[in-house]
Protein backbone atom coordinates (compact mmCIF):
# COMPACT_ATOMS: atom_id res chain seq x y z
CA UNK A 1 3.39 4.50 0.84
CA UNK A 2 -0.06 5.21 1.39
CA UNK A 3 -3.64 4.10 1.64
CA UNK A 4 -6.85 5.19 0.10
CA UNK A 5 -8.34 7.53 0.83
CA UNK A 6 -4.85 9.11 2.55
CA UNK A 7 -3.05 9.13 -0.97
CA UNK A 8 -5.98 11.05 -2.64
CA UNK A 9 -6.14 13.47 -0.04
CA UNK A 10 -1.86 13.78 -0.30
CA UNK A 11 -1.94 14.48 -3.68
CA UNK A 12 -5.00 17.38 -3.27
CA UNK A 13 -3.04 18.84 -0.88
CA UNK A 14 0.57 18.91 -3.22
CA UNK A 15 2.03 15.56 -2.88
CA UNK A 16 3.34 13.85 -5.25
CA UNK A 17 3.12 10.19 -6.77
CA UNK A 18 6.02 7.87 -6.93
CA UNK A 19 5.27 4.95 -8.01
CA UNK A 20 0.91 3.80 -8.20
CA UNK A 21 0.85 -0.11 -7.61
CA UNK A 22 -2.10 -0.41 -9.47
CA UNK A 23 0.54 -0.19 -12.53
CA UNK A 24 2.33 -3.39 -10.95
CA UNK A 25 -0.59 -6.15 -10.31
CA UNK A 26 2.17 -9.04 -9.80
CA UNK A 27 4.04 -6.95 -7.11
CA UNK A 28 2.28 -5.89 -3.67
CA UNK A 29 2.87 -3.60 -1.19
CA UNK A 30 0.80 -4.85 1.82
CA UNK A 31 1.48 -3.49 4.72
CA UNK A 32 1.17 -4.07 8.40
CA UNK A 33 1.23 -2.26 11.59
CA UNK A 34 0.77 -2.62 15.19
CA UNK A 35 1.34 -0.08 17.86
CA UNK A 36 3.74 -1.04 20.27
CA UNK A 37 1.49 -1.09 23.19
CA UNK A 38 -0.73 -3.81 21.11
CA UNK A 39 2.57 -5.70 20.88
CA UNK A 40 3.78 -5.69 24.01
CA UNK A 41 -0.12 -7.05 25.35
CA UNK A 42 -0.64 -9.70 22.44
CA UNK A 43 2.33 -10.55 21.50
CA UNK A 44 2.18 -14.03 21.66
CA UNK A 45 -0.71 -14.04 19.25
CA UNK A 46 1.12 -11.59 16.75
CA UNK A 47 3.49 -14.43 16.66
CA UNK A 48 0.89 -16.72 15.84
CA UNK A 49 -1.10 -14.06 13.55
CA UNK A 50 2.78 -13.63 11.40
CA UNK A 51 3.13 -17.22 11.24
CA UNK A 52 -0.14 -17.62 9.41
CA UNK A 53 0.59 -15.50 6.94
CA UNK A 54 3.91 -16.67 6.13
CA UNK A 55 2.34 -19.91 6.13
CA UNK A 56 -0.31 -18.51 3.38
CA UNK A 57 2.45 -17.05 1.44
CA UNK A 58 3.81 -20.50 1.38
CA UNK A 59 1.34 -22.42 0.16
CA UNK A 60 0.24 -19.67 -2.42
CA UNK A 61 3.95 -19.73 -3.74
CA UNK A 62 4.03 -23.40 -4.31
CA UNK A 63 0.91 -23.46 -6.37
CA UNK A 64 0.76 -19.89 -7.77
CA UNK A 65 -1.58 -20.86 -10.44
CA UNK A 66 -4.33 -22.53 -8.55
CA UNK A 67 -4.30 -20.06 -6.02
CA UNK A 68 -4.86 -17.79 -8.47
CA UNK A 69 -8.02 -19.93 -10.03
CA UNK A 70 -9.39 -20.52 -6.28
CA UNK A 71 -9.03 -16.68 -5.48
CA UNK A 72 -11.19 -15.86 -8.29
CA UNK A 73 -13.76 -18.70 -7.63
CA UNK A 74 -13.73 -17.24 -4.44
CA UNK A 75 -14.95 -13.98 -5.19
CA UNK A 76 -17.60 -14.95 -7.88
CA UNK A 77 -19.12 -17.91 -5.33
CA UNK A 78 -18.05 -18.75 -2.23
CA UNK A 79 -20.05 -22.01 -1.90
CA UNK A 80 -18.27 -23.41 -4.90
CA UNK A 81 -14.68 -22.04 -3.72
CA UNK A 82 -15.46 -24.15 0.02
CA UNK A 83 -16.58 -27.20 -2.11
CA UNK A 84 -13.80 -27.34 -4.29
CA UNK A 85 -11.29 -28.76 -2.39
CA UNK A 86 -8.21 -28.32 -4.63
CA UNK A 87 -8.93 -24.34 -3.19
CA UNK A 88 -8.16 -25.85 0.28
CA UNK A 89 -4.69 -26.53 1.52
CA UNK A 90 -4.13 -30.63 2.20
């Protein structure tokens, strides 16, 4: 699994494709990585960091459909996505 611009440069250079995501909008394939060293000296706030984003998978699970609608305000105007408060977890 790889990045842009690594995958491009894979396939230029004789890799081959697998599977593209972009074919499977519903599914992701986020990714992430810490060296250990960053670990071992924050780990504490990686705890905190994973916790947050379980907690954001959470509430985006229970209310898949107005996450959805706020993600897309969102993008198109951030000053009505921070006024609208059903986009804001209660």
């Amino acid at each position: 699994m790889l990045p842009e611009p690594p995958v491009t440069l894979s396939l230029l250079q004789g890799g081959k494709l697998v599977l593209d995501d972009r074919t499977l909008p519903e599914v992701s394939f986020s990714t992430i990585t810490f060296r250990k060293e960053f670990i071992d000296q924050h780990a504490e706030g990686l705890r905190g960091f994973l916790a947050a984003i379980e907690e954001a998978v959470r509430l985006i699970n229970a209310d898949p459909a107005n996450t959805a609608t706020c993600w897309w305000s969102r993008k198109s105007s951030r000053r009505s996505w921070q006024a609208n408060s059903k986009c804001r977890p209660s």
